[in-house]
N, C-alpha and C. Protein backbone atom coordinates (compact mmCIF):
# COMPACT_ATOMS: atom_id res chain seq x y z
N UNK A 1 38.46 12.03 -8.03
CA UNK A 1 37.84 12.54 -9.23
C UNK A 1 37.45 11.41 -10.18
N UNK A 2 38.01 10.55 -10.04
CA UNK A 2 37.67 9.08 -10.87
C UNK A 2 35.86 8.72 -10.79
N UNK A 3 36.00 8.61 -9.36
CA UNK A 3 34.39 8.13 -9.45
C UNK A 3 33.05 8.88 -9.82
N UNK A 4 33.92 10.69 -10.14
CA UNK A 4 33.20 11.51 -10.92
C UNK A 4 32.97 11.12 -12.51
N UNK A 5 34.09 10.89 -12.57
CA UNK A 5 33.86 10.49 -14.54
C UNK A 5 33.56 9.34 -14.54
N UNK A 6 33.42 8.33 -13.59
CA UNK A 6 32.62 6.79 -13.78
C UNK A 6 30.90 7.48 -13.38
N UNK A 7 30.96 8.30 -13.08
CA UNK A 7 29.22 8.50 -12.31
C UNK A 7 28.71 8.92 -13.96
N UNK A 8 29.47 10.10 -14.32
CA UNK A 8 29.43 10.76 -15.88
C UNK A 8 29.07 9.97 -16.86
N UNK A 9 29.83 9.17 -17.07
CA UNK A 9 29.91 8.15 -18.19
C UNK A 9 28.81 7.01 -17.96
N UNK A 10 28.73 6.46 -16.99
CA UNK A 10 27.36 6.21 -16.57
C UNK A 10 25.98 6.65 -16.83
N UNK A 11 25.54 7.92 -16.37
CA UNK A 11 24.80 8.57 -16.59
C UNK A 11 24.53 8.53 -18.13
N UNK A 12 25.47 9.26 -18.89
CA UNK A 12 25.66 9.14 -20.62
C UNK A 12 25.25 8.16 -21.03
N UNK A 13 26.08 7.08 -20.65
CA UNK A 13 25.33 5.66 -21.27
C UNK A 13 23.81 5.25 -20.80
N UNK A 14 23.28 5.80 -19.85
CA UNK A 14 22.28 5.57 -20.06
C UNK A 14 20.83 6.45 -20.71
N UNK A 15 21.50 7.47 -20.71
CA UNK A 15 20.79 8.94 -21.44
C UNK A 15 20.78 8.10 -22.88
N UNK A 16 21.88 7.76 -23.08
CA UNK A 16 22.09 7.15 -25.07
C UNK A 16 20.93 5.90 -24.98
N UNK A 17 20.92 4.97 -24.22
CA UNK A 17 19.94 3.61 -23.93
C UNK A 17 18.44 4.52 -23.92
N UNK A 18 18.58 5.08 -23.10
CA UNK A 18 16.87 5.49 -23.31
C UNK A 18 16.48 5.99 -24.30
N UNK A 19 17.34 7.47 -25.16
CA UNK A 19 17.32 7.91 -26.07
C UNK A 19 16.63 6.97 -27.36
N UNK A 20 17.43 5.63 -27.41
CA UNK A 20 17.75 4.91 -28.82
C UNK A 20 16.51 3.85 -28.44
N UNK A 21 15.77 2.96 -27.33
CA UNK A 21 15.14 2.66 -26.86
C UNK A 21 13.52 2.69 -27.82
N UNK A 22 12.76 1.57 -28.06
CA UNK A 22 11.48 2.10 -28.38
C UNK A 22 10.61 2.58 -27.57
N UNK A 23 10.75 2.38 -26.65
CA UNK A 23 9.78 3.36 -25.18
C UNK A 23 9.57 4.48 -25.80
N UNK A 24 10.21 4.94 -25.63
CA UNK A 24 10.73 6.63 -25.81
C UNK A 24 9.52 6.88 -27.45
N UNK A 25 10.13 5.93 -28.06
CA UNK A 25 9.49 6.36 -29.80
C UNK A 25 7.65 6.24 -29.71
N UNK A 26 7.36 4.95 -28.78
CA UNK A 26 5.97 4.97 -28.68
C UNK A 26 5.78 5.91 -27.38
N UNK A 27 6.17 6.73 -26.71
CA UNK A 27 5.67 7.34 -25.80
C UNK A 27 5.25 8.97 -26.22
N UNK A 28 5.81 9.00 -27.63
CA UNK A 28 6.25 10.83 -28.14
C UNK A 28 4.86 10.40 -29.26
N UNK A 29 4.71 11.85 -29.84
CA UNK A 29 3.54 11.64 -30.56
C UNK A 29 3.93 11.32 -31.77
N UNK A 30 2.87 10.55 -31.99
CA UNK A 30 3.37 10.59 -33.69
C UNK A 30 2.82 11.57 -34.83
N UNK A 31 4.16 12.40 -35.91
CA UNK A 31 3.92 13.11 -36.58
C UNK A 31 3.40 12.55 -37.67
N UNK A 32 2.13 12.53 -38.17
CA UNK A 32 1.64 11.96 -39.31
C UNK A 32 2.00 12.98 -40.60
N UNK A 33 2.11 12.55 -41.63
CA UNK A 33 2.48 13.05 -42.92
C UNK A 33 1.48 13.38 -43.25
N UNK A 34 0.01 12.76 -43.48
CA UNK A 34 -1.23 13.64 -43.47
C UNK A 34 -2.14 14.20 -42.28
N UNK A 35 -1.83 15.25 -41.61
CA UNK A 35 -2.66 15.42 -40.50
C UNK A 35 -4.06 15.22 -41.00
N UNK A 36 -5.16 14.89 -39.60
CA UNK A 36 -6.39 14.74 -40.34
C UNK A 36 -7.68 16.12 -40.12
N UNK A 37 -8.52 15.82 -40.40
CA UNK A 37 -8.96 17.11 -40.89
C UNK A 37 -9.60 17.76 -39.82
N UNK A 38 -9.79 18.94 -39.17
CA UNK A 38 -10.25 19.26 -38.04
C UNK A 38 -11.62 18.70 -37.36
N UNK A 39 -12.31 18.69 -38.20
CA UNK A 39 -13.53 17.96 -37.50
C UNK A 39 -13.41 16.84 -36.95
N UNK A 40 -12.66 15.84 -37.65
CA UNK A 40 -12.32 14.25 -36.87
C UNK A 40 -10.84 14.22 -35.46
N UNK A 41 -10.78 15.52 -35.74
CA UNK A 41 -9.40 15.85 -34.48
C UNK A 41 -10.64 16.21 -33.46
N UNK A 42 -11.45 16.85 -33.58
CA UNK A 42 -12.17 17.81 -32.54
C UNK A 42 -13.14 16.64 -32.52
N UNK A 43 -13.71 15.61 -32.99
CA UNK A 43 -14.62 14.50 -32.76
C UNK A 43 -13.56 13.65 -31.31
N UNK A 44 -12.50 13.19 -31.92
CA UNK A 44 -11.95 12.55 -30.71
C UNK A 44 -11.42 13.48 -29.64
N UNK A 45 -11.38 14.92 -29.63
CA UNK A 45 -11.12 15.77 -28.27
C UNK A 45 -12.03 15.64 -27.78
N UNK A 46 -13.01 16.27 -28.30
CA UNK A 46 -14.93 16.67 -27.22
C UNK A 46 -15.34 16.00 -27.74
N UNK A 47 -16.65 16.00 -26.95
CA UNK A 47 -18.06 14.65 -26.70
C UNK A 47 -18.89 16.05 -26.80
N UNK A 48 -20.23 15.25 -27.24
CA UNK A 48 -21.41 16.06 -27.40
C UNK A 48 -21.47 16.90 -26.27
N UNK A 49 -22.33 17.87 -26.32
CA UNK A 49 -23.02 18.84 -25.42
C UNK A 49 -23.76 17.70 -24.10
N UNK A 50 -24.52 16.80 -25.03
CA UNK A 50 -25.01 16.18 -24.01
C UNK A 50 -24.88 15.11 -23.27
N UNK A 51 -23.80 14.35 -23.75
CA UNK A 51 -23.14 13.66 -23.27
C UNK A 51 -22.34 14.72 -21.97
N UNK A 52 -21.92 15.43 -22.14
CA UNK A 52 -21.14 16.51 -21.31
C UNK A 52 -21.91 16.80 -20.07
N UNK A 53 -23.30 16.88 -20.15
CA UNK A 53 -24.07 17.31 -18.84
C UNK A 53 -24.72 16.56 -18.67
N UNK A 54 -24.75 15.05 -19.65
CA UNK A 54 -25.32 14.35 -18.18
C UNK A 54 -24.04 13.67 -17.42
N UNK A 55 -22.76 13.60 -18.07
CA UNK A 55 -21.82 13.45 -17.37
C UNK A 55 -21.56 14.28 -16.08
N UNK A 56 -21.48 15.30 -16.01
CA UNK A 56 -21.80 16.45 -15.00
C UNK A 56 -23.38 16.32 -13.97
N UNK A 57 -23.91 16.13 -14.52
CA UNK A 57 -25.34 15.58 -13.87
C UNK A 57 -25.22 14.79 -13.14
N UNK A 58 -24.78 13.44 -13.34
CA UNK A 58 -24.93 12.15 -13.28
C UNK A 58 -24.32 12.00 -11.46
N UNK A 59 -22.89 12.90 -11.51
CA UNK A 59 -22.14 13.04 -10.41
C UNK A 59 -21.23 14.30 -10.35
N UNK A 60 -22.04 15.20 -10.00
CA UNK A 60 -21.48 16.73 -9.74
C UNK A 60 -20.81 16.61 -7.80
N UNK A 61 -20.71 17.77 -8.05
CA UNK A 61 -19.73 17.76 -6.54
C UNK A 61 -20.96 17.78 -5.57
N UNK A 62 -22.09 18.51 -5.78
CA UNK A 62 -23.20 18.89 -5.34
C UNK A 62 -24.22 17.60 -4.78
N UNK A 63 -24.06 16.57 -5.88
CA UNK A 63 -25.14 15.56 -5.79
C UNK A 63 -24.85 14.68 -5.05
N UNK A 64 -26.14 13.45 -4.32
CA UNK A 64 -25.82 12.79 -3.16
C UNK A 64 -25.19 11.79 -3.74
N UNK A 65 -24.43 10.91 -2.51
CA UNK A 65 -23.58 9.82 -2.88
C UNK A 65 -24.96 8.93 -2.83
N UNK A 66 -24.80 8.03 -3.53
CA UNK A 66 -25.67 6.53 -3.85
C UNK A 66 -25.40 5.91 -2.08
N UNK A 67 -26.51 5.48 -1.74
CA UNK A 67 -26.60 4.90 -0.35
C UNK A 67 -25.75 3.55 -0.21
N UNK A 68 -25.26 3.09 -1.61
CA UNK A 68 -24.50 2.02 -0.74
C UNK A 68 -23.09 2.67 -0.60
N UNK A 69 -22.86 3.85 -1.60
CA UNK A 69 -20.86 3.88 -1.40
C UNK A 69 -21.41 4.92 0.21
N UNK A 70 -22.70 5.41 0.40
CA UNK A 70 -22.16 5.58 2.07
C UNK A 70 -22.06 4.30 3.05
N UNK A 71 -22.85 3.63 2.68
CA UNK A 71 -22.65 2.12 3.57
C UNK A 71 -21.29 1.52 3.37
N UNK A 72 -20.78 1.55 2.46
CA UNK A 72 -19.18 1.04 2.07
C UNK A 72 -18.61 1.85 2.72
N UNK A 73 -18.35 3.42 2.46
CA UNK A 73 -17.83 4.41 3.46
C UNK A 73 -17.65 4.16 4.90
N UNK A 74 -18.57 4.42 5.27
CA UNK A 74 -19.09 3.94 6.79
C UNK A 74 -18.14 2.62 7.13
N UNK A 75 -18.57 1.58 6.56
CA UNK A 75 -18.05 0.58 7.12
C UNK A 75 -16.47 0.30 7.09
N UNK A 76 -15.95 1.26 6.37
CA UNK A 76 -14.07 1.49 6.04
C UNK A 76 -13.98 2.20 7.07
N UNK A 77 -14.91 3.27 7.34
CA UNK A 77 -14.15 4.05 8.44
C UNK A 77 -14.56 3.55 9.70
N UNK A 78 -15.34 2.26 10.24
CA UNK A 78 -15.69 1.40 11.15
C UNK A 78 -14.25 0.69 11.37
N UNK A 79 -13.98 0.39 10.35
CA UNK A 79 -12.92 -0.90 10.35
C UNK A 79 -11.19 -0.09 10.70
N UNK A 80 -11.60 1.17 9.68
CA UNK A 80 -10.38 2.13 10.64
C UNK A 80 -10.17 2.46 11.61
N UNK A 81 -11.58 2.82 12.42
CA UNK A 81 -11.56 3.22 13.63
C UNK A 81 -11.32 1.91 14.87
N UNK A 82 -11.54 0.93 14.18
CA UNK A 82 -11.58 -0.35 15.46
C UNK A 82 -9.87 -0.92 15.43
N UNK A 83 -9.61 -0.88 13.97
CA UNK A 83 -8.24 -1.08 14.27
C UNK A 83 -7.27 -0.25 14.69
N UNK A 84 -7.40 1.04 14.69
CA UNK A 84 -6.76 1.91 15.47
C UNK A 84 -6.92 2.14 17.23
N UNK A 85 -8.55 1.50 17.44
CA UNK A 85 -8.68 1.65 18.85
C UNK A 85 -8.12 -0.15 18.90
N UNK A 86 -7.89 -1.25 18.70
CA UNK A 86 -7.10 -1.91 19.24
C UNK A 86 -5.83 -1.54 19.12
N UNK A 87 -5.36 -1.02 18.30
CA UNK A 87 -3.39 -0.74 18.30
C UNK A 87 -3.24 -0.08 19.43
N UNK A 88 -3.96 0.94 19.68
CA UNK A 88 -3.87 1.76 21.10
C UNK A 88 -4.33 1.41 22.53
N UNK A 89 -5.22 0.59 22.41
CA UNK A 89 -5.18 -0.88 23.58
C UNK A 89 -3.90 -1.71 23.68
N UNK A 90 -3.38 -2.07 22.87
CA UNK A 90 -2.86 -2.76 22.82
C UNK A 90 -1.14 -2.08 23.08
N UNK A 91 -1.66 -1.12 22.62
CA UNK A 91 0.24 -0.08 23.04
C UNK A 91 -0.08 0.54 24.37
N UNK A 92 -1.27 0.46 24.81
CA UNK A 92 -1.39 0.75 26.16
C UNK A 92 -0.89 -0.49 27.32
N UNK A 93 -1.64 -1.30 26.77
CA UNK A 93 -1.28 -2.62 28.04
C UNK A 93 0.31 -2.97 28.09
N UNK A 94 0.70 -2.55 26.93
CA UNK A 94 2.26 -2.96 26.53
C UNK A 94 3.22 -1.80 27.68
N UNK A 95 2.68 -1.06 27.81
CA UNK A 95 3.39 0.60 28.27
C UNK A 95 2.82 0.41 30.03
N UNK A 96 1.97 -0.61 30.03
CA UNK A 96 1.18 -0.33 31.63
C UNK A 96 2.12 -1.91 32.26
N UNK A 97 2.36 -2.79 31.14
CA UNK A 97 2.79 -3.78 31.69
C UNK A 97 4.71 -3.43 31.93
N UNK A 98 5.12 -2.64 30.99
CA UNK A 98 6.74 -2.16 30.80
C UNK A 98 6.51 -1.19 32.51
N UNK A 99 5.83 -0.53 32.50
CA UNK A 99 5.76 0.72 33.99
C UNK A 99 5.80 -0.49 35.26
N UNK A 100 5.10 -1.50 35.00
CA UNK A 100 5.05 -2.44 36.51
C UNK A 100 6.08 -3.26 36.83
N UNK A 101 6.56 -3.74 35.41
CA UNK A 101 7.86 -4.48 36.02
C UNK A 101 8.86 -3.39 36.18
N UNK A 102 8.80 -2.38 35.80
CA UNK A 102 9.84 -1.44 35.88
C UNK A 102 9.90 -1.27 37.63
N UNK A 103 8.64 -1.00 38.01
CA UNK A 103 8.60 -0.40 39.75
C UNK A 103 8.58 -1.43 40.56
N UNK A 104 8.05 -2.88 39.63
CA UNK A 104 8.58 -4.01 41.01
C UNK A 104 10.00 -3.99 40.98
N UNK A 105 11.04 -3.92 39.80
CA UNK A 105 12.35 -4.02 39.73
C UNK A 105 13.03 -2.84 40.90
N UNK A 106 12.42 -1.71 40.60
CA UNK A 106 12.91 -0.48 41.69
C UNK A 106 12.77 -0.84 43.38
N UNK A 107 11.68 -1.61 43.05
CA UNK A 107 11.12 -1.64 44.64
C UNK A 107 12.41 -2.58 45.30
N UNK A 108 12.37 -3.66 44.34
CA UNK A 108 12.97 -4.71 44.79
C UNK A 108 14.36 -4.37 45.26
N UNK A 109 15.14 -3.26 44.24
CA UNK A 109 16.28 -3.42 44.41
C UNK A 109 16.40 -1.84 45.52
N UNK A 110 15.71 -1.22 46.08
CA UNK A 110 15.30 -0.44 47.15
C UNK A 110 15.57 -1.13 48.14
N UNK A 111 14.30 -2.01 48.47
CA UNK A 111 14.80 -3.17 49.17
C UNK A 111 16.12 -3.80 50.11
N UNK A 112 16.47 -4.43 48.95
CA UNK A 112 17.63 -4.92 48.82
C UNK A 112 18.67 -4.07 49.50
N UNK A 113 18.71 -2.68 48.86
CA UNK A 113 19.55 -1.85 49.06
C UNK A 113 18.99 -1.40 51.07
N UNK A 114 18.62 -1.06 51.41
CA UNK A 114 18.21 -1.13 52.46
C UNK A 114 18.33 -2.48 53.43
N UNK A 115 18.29 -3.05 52.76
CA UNK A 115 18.22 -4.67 53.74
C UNK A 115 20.20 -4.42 54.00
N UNK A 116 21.20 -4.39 53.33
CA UNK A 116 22.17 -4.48 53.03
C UNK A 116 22.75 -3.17 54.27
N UNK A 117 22.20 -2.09 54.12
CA UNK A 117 22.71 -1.04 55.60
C UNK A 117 22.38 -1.05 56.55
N UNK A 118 20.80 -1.94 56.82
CA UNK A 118 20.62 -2.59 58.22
C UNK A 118 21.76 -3.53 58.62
N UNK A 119 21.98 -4.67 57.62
CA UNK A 119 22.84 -5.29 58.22
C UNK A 119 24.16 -5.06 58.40
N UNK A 120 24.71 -3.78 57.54
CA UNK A 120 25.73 -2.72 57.86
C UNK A 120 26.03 -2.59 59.22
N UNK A 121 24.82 -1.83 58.97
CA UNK A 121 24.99 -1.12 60.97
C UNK A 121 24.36 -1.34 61.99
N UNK A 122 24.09 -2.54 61.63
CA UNK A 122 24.19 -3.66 62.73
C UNK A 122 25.20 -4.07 63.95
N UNK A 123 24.60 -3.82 65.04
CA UNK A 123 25.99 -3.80 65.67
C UNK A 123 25.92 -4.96 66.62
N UNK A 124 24.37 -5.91 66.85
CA UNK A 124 24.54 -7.20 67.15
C UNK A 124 24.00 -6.60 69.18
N UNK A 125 23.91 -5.43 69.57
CA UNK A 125 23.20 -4.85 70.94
C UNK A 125 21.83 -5.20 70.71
N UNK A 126 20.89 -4.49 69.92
CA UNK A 126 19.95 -4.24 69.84
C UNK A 126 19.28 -5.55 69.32
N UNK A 127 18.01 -5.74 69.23
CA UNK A 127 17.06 -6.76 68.23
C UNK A 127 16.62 -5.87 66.77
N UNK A 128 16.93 -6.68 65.93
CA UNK A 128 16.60 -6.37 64.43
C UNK A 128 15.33 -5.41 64.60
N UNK A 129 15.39 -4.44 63.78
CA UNK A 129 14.17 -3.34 63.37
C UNK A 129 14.00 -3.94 62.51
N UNK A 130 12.99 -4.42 61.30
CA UNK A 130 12.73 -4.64 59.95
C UNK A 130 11.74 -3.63 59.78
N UNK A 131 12.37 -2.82 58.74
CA UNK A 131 11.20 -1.30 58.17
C UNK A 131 10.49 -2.16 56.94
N UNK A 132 9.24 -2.16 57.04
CA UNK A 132 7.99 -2.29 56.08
C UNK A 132 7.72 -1.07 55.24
N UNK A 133 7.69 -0.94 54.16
CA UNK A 133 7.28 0.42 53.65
C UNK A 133 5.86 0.17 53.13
């Protein structure tokens, strides 16, 4: 239960640090003693009417992209697509080269294992068979 009331007290002390902190004081709004008068509140909320639609104009969801951000486009998703088709070349040859030593290792020790019960049962009558696979 100790390292509960060290986690606690912890926590606290730092709730009090941020609390007392000027972050905190410039991050909250400030209450002015004279608010100012609605028109100069509503000047810095909204922009003209027309400022408003040619903002909307200018680049609606509707309107074409400018021909170079498609040429920039294009060429990001060129550069995505080539480096993704080398990673996958490249995790291929890795996976084709891991599969070959894997089956020369099998073969070998096949082999091996076979070479080892010929000469088992070997009984020294006959002339050597050697099986080729």
């Amino acid at each position: 239960m100790s390292w509960v009331r060290v986690l606690i007290l912890s926590l606290l002390f730092i709730l009090l640090i941020i609390a007392s902190s000027s972050v905190v004081k410039s991050a909250a709004v400030r209450d002015d003693p004279k608010p100012p008068n609605a028109q100069e509140a509503a000047r810095h909320v909204f922009m003209a009417e027309s400022d408003a639609s040619n903002f909307f104009k200018r680049r609606s969801r509707r309107s074409p992209k400018y021909y170079a951000e498609l040429q920039a486009e294009q060429r990001m998703k060129r550069a995505a697509s080539e480096r993704r088709r080398e990673y996958n070349e490249e995790q291929r040859n890795e996976h084709e080269n891991y599969v070959e030593e894997d089956r020369d290792e099998i073969n070998e020790r096949t082999r091996e294992r076979s070479e080892q019960l010929r000469e088992f049962h070997y009984d020294g009558l006959f002339p050597r068979y050697y099986w080729y696979h």
